[in-house]
PDB file of N, CA and C in Angstrom:
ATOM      1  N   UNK A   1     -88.771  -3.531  56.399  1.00  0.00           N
ATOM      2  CA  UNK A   1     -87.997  -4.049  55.293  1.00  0.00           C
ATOM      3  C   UNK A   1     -88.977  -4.540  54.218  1.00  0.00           C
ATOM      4  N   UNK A   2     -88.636  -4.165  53.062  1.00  0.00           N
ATOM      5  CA  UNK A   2     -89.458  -4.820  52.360  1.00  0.00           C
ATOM      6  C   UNK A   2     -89.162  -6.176  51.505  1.00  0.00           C
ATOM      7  N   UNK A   3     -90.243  -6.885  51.026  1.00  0.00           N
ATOM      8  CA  UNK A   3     -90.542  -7.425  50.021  1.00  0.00           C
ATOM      9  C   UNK A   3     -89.736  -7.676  48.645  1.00  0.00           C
ATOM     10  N   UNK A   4     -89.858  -8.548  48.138  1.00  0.00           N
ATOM     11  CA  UNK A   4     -90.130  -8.530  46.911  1.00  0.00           C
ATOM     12  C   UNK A   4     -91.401  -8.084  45.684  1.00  0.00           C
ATOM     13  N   UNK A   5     -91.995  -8.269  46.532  1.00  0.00           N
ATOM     14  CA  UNK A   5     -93.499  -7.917  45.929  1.00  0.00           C
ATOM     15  C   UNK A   5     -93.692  -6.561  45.969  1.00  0.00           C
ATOM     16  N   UNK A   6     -93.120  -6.150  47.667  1.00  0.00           N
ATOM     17  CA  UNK A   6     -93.232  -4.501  47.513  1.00  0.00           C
ATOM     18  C   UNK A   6     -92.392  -3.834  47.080  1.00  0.00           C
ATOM     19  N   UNK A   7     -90.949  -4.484  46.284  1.00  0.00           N
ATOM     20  CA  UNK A   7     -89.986  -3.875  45.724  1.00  0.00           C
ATOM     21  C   UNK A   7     -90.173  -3.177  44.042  1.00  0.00           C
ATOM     22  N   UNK A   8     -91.075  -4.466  43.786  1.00  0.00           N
ATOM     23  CA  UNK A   8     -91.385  -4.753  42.773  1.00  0.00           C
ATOM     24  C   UNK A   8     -92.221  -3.596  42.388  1.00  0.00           C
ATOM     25  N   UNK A   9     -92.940  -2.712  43.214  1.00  0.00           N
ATOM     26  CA  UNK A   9     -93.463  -1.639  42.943  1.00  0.00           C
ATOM     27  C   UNK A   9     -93.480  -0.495  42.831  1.00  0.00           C
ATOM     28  N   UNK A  10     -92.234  -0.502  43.605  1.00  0.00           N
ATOM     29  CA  UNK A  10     -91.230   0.573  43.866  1.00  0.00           C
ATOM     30  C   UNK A  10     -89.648   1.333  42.388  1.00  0.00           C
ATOM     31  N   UNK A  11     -90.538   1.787  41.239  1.00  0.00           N
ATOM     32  CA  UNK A  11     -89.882   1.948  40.196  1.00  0.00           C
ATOM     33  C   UNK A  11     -88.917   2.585  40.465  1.00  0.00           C
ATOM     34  N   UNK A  12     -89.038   3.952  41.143  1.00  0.00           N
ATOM     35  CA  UNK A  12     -87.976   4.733  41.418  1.00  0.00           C
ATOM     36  C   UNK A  12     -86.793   4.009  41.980  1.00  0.00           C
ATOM     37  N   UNK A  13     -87.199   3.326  43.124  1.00  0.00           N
ATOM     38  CA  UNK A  13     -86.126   2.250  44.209  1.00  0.00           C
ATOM     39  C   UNK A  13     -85.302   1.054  43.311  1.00  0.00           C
ATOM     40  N   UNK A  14     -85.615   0.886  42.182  1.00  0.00           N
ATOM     41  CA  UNK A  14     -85.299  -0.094  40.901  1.00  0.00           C
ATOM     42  C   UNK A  14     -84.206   0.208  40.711  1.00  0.00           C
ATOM     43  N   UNK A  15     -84.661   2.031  40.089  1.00  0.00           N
ATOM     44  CA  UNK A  15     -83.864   2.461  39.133  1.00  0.00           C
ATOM     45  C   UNK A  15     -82.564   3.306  39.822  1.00  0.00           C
ATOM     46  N   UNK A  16     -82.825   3.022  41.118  1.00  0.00           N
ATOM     47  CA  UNK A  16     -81.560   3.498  41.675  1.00  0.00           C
ATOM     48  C   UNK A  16     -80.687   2.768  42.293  1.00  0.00           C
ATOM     49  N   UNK A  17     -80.867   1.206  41.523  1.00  0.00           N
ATOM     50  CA  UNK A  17     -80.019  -0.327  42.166  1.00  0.00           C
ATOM     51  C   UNK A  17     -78.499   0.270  41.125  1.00  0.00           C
ATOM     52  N   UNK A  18     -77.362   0.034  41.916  1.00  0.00           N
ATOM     53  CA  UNK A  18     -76.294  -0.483  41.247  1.00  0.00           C
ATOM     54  C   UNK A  18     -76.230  -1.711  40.664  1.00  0.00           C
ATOM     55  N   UNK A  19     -76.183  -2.248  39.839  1.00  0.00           N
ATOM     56  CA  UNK A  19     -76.396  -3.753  38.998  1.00  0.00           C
ATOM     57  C   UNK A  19     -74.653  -4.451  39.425  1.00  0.00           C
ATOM     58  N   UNK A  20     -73.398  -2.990  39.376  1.00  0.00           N
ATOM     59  CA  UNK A  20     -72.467  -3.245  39.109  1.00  0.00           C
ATOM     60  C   UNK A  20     -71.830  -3.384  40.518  1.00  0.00           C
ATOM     61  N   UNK A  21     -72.312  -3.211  41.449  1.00  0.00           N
ATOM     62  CA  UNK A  21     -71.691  -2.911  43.195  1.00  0.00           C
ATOM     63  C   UNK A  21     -71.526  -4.310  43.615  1.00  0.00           C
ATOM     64  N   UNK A  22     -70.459  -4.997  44.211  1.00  0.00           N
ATOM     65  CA  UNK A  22     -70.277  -6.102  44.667  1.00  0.00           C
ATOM     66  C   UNK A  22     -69.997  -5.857  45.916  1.00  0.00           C
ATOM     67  N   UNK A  23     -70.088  -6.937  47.065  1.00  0.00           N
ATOM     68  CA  UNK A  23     -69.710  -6.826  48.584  1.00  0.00           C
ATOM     69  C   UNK A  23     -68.126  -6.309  48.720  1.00  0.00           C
ATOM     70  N   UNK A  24     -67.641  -6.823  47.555  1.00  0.00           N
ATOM     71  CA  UNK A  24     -65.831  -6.925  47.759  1.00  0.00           C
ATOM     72  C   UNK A  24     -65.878  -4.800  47.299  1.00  0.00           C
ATOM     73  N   UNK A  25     -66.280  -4.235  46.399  1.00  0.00           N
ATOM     74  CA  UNK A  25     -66.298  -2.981  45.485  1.00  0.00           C
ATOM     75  C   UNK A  25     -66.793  -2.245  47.294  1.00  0.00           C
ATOM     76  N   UNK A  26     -67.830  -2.766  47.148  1.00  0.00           N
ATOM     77  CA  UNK A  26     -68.379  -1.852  48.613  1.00  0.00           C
ATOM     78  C   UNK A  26     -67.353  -1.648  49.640  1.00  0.00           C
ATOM     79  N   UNK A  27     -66.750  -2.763  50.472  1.00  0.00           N
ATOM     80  CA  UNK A  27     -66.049  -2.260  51.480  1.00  0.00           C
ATOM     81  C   UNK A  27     -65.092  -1.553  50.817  1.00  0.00           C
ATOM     82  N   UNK A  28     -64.603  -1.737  49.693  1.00  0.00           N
ATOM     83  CA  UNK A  28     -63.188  -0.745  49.481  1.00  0.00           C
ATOM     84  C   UNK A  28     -63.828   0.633  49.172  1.00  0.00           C
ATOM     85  N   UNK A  29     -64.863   0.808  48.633  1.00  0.00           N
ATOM     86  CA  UNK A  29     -65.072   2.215  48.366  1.00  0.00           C
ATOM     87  C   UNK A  29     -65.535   2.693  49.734  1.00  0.00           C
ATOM     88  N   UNK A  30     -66.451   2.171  51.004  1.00  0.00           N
ATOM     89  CA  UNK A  30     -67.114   2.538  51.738  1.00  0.00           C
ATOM     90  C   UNK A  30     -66.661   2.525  53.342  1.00  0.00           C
ATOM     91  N   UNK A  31     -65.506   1.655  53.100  1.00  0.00           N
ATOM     92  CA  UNK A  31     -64.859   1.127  54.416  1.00  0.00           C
ATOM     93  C   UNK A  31     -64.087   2.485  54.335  1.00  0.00           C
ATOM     94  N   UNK A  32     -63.748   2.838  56.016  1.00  0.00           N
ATOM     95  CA  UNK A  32     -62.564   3.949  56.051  1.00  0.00           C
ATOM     96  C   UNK A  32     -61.373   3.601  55.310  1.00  0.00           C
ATOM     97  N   UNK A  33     -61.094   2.245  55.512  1.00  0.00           N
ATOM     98  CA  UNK A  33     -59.618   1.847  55.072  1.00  0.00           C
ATOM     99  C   UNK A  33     -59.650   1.428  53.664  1.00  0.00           C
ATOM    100  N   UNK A  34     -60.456   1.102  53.507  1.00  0.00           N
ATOM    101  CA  UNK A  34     -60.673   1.030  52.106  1.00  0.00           C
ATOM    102  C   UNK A  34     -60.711   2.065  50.913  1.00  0.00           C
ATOM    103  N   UNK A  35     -60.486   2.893  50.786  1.00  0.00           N
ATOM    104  CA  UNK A  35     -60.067   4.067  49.913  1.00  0.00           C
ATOM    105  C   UNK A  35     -58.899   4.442  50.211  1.00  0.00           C
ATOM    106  N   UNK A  36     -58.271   4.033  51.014  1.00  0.00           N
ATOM    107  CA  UNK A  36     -57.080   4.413  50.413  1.00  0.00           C
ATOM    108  C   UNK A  36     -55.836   3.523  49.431  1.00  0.00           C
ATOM    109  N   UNK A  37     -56.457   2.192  49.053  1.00  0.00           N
ATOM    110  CA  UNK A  37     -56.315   1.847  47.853  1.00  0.00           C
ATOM    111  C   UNK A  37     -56.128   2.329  46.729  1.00  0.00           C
ATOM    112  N   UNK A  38     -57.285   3.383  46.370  1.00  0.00           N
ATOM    113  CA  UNK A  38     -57.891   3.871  44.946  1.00  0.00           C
ATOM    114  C   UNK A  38     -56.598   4.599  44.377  1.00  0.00           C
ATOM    115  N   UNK A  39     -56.390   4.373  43.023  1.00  0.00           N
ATOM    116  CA  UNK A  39     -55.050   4.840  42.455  1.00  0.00           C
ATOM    117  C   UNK A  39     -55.246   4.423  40.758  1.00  0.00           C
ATOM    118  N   UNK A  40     -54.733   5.483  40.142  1.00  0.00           N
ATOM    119  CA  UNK A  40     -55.046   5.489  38.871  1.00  0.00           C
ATOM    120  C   UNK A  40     -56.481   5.836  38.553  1.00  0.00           C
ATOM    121  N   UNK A  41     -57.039   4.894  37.571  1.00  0.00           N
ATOM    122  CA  UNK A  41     -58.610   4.802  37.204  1.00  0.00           C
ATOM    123  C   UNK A  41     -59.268   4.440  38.062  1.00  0.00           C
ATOM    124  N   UNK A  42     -59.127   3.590  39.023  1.00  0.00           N
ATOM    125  CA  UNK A  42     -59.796   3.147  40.290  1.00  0.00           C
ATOM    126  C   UNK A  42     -60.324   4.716  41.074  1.00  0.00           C
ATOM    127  N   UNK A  43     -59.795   5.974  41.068  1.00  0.00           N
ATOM    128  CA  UNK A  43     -60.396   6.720  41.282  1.00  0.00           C
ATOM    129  C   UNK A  43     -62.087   7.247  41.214  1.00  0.00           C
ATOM    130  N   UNK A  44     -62.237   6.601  40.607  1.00  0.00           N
ATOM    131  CA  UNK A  44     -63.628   6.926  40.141  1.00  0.00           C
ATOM    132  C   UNK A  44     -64.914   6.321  41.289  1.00  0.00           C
ATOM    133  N   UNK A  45     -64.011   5.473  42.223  1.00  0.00           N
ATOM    134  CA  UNK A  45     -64.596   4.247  42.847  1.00  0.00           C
ATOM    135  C   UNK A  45     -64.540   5.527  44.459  1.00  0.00           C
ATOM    136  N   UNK A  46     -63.640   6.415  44.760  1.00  0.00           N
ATOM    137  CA  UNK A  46     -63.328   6.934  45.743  1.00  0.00           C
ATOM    138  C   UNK A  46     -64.646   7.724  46.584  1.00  0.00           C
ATOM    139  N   UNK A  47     -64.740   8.110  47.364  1.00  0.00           N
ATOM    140  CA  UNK A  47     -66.052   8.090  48.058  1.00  0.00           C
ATOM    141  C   UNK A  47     -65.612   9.664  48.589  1.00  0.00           C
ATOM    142  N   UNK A  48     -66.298  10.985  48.418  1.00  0.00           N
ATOM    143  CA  UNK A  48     -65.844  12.269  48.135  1.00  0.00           C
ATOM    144  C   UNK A  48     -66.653  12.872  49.279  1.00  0.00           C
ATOM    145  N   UNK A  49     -67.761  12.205  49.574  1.00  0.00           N
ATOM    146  CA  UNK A  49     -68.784  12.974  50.533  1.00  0.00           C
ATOM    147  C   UNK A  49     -69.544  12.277  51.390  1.00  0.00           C
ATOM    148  N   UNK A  50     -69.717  12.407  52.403  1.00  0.00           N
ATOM    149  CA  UNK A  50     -70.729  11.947  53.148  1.00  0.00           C
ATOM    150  C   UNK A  50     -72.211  11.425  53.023  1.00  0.00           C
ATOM    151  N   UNK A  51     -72.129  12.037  51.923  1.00  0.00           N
ATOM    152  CA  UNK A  51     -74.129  12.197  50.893  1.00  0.00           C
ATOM    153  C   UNK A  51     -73.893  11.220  50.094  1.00  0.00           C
ATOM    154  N   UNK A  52     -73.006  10.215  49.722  1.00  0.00           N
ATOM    155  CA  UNK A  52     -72.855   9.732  48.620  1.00  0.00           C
ATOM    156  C   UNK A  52     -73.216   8.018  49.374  1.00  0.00           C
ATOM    157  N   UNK A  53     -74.093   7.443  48.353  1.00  0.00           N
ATOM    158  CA  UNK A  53     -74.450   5.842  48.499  1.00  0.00           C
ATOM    159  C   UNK A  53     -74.531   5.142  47.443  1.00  0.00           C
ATOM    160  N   UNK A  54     -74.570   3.794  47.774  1.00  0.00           N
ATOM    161  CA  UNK A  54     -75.067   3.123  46.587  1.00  0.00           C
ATOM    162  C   UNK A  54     -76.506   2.082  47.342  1.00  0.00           C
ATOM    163  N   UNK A  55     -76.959   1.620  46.435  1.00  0.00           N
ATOM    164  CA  UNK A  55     -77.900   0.574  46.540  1.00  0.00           C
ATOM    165  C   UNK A  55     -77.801  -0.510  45.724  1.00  0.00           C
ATOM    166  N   UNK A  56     -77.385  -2.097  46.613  1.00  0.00           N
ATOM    167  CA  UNK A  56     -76.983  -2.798  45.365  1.00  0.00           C
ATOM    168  C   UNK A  56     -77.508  -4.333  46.202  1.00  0.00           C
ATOM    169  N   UNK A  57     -77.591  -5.044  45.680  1.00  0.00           N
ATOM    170  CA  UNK A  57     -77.970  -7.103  46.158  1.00  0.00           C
ATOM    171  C   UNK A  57     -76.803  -7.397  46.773  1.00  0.00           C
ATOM    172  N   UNK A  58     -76.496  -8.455  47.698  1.00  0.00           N
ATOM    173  CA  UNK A  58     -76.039  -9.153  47.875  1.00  0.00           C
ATOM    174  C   UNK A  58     -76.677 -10.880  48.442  1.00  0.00           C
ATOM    175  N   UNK A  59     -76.176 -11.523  48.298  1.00  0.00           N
ATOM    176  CA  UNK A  59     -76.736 -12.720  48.574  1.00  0.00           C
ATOM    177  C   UNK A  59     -75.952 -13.617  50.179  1.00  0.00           C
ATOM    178  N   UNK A  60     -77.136 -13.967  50.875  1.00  0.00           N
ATOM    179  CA  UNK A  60     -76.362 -13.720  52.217  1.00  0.00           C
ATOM    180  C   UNK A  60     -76.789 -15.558  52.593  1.00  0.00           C
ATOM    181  N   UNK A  61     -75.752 -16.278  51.966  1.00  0.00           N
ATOM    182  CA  UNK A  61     -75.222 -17.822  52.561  1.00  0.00           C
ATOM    183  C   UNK A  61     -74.419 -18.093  53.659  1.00  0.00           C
ATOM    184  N   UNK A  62     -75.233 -17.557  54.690  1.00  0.00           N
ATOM    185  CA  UNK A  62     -74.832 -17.765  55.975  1.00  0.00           C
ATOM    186  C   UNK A  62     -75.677 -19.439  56.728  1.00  0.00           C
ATOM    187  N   UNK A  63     -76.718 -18.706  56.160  1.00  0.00           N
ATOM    188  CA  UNK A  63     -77.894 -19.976  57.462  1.00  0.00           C
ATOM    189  C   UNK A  63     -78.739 -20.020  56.300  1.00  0.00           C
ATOM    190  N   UNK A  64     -79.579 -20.987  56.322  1.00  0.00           N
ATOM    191  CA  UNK A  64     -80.635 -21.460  55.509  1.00  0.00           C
ATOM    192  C   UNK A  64     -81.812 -20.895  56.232  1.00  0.00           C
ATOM    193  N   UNK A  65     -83.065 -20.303  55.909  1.00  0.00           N
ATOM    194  CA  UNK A  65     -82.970 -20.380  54.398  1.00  0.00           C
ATOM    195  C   UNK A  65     -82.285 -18.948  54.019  1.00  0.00           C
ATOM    196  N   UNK A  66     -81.224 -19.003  52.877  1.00  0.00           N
ATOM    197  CA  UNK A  66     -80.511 -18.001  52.627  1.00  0.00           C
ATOM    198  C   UNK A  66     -81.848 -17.166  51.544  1.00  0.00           C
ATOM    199  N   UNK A  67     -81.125 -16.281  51.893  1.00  0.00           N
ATOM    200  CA  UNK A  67     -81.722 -14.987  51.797  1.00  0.00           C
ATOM    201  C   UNK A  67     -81.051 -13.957  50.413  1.00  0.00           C
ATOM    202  N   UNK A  68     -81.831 -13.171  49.506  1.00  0.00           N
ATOM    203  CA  UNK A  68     -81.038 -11.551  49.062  1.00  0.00           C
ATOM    204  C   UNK A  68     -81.843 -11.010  49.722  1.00  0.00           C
ATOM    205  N   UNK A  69     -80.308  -9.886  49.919  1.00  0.00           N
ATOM    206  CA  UNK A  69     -80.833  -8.818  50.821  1.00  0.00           C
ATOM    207  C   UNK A  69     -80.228  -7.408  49.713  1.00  0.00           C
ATOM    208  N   UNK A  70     -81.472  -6.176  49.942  1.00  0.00           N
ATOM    209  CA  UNK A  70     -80.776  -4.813  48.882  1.00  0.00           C
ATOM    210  C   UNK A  70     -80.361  -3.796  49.792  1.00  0.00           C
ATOM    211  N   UNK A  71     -79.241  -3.508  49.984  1.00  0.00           N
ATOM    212  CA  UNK A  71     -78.638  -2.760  50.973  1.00  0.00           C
ATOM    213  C   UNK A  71     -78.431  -1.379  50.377  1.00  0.00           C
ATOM    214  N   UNK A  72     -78.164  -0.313  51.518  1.00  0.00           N
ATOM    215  CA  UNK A  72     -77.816   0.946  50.459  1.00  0.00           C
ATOM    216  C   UNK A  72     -76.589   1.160  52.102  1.00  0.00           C
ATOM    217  N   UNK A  73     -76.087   1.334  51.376  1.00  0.00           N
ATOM    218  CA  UNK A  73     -74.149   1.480  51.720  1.00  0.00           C
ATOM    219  C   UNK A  73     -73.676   3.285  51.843  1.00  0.00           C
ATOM    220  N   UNK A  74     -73.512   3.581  53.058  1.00  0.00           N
ATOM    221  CA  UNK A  74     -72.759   4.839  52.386  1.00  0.00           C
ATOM    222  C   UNK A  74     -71.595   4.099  53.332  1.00  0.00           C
ATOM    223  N   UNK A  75     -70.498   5.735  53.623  1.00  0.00           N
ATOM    224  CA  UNK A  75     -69.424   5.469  54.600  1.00  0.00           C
ATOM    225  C   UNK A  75     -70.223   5.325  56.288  1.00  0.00           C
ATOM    226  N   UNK A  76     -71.392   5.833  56.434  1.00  0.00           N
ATOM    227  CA  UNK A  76     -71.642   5.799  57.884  1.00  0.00           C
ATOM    228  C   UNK A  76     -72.266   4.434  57.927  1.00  0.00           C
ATOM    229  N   UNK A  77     -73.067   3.597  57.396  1.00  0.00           N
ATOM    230  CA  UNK A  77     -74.176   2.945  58.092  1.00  0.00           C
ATOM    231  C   UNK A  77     -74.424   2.009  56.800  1.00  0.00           C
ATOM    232  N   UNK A  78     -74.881   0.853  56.437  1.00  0.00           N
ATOM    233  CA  UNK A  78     -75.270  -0.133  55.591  1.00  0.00           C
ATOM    234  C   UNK A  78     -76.484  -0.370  56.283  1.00  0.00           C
ATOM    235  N   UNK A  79     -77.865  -0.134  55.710  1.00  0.00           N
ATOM    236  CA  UNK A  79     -79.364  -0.132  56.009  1.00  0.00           C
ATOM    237  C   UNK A  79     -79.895  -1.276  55.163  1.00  0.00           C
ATOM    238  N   UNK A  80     -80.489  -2.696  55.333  1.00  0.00           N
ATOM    239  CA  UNK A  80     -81.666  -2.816  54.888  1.00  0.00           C
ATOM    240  C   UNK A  80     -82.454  -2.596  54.326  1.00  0.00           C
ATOM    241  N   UNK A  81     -82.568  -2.991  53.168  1.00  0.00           N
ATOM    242  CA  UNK A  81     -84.200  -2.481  52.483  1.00  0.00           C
ATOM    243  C   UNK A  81     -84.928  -2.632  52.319  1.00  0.00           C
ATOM    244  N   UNK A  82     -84.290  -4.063  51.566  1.00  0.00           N
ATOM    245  CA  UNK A  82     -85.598  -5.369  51.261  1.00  0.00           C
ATOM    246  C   UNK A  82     -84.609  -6.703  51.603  1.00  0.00           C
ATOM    247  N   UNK A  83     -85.470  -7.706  51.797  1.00  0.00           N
ATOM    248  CA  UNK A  83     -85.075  -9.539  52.101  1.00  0.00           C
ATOM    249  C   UNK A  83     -86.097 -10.037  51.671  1.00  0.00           C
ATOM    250  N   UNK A  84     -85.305 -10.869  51.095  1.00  0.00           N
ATOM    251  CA  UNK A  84     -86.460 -12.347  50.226  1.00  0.00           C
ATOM    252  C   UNK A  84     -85.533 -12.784  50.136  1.00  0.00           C
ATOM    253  N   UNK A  85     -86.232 -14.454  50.357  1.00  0.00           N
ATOM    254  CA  UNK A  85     -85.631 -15.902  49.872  1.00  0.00           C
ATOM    255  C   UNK A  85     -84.580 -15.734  48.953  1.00  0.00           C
ATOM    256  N   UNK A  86     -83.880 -16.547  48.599  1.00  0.00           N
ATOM    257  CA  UNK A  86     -83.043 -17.043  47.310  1.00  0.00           C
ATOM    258  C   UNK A  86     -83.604 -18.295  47.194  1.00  0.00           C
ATOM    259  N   UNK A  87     -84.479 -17.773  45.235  1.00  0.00           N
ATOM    260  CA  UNK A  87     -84.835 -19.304  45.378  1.00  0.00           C
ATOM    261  C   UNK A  87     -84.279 -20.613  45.245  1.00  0.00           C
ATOM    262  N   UNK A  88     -84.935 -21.762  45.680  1.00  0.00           N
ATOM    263  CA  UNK A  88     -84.632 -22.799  46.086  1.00  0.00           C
ATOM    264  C   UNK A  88     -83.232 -23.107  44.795  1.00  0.00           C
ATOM    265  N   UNK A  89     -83.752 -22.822  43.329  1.00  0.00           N
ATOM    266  CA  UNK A  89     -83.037 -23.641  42.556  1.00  0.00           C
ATOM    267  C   UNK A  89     -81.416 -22.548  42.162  1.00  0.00           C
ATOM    268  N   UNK A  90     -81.339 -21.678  42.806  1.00  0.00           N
ATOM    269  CA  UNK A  90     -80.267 -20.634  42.619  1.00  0.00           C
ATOM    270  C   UNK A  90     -79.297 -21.501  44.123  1.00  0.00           C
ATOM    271  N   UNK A  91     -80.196 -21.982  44.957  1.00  0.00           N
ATOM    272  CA  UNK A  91     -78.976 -22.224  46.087  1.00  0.00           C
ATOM    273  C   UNK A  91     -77.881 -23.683  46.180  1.00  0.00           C
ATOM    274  N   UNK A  92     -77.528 -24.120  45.507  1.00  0.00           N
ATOM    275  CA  UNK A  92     -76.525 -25.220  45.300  1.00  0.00           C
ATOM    276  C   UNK A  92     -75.691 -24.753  44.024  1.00  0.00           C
ATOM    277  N   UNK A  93     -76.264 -23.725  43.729  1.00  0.00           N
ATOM    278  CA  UNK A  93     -74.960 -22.978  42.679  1.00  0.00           C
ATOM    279  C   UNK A  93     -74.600 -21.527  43.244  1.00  0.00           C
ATOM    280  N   UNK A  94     -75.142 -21.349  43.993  1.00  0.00           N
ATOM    281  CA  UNK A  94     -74.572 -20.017  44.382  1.00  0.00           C
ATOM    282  C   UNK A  94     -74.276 -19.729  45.724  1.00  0.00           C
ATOM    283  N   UNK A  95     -74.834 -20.832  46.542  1.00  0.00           N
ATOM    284  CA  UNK A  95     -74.594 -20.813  48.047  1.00  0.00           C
ATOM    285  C   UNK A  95     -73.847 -22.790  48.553  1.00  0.00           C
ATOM    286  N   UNK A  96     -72.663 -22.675  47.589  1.00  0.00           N
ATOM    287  CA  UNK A  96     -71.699 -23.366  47.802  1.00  0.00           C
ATOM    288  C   UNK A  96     -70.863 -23.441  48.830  1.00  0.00           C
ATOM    289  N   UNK A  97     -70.764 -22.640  49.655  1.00  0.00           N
ATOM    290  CA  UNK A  97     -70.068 -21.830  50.730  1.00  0.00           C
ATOM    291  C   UNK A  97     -70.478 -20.893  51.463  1.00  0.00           C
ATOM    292  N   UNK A  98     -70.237 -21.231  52.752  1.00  0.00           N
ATOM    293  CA  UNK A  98     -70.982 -19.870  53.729  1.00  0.00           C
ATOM    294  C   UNK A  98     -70.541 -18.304  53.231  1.00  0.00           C
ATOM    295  N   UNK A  99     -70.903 -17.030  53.156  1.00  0.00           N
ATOM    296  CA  UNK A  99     -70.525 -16.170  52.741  1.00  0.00           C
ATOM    297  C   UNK A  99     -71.618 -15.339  52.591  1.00  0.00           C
ATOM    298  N   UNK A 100     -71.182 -14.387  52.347  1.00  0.00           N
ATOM    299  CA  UNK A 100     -72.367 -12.881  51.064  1.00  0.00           C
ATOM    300  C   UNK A 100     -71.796 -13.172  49.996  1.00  0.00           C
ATOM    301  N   UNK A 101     -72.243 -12.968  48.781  1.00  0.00           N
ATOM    302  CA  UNK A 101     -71.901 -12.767  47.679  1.00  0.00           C
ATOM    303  C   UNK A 101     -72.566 -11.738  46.698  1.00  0.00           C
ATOM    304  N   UNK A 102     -71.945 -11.306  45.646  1.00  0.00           N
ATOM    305  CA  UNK A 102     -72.930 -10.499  44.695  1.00  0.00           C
ATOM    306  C   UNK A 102     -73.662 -11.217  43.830  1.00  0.00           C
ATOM    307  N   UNK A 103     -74.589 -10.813  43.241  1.00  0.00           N
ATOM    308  CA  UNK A 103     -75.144 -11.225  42.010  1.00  0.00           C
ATOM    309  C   UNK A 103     -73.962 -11.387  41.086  1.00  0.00           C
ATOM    310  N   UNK A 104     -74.649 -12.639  40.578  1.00  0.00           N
ATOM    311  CA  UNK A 104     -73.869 -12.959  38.681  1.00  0.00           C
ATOM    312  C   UNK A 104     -74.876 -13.887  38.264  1.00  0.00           C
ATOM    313  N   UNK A 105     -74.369 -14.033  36.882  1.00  0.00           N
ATOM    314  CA  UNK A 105     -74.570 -14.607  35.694  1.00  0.00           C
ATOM    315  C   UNK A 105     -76.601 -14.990  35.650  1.00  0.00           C
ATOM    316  N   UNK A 106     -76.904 -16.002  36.072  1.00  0.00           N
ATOM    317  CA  UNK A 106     -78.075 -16.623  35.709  1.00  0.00           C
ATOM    318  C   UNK A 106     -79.033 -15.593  36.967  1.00  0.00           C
ATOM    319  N   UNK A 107     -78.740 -16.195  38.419  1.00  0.00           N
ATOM    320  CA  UNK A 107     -79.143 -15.100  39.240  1.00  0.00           C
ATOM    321  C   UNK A 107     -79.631 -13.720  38.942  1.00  0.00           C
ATOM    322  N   UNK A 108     -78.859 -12.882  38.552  1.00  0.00           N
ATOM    323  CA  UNK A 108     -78.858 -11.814  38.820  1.00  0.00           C
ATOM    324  C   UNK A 108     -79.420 -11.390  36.973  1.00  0.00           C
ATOM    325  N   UNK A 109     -79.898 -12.136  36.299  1.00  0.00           N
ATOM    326  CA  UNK A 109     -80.905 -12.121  34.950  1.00  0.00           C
ATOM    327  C   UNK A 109     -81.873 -12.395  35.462  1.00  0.00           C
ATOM    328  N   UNK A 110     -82.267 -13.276  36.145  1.00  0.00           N
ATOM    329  CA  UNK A 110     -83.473 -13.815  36.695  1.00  0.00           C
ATOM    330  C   UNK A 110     -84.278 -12.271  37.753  1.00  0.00           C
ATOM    331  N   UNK A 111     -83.354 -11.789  38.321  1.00  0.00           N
ATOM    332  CA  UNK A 111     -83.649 -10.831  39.233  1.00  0.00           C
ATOM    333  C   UNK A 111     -84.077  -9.838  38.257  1.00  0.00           C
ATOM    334  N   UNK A 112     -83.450  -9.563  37.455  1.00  0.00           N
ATOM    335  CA  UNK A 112     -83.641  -8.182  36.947  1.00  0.00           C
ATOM    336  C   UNK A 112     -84.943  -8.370  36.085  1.00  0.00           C
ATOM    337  N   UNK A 113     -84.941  -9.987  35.709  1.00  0.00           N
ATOM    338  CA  UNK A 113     -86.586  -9.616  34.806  1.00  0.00           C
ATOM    339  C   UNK A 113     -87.819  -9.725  35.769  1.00  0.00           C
ATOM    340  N   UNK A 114     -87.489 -10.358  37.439  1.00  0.00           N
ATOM    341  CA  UNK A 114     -88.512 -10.203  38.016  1.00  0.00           C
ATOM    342  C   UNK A 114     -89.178  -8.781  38.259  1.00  0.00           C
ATOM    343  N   UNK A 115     -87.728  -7.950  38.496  1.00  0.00           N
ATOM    344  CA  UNK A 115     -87.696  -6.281  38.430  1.00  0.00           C
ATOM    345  C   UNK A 115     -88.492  -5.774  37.584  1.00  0.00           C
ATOM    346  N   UNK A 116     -88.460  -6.243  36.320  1.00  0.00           N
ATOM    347  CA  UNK A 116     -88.430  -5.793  34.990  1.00  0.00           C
ATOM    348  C   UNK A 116     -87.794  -4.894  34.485  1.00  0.00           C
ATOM    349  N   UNK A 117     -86.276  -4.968  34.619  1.00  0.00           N
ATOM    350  CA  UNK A 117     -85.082  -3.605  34.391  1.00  0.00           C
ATOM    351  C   UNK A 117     -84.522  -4.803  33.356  1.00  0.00           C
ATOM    352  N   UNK A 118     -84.344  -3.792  32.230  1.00  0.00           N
ATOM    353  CA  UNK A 118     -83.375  -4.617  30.942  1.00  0.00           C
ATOM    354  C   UNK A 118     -82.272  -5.188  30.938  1.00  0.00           C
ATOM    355  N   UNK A 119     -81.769  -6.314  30.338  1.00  0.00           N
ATOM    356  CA  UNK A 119     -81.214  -7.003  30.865  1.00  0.00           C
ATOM    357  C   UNK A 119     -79.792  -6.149  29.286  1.00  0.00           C
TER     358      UNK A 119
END
């Protein structure tokens, strides 16, 4: 698993993060039962092939010290990529409650300029 440091070097692996994928977006597109929701424009979200993934953050406020973790999601298997800390001053605003969560607002700016992907 990697790093932050070794993520950080990894341009290609950057540029193939979903910014927009949330834990809640994932199971419905990726879960069996979860597509069959999709209706109307939500189509676009529907999961067509076996080959198809995303790679996206979630933030995992389970146990201290909480952790992001960058997962890549298809329908078979959710893999590991990278884990690092959440730092200290992101966790009393964002790990309010046990849970995963996605990136937002201040977080997930902070991430992307450590990345260096435009904000």
């Amino acid at each position: 698993m990697l790093t932050l440091e070794e993520l950080k070097k990894d341009r290609a692996l950057i540029n193939s993060i979903d910014w927009e994928m949330t834990p809640e977006l994932s199971a419905r597109v990726y879960s069996d039962w979860g597509n069959i929701w999709a209706r109307g424009e939500d189509r676009r979200d529907v999961v067509r092939s076996k080959s198809e993934s995303s790679i996206y953050f979630v933030v995992y406020c389970w146990n201290k010290p909480y952790c992001i973790y960058l997962l890549k999601r298809s329908i078979q298997e959710a893999v590991d990529i990278a884990k690092f800390a959440l730092p200290e001053s992101f966790c009393k605003t964002v790990c309010l409650l046990r849970g995963i969560y996605a990136l937002d607002g201040e977080l997930k700016e902070w991430l992307k300029k450590e990345l260096g992907v435009p904000l």
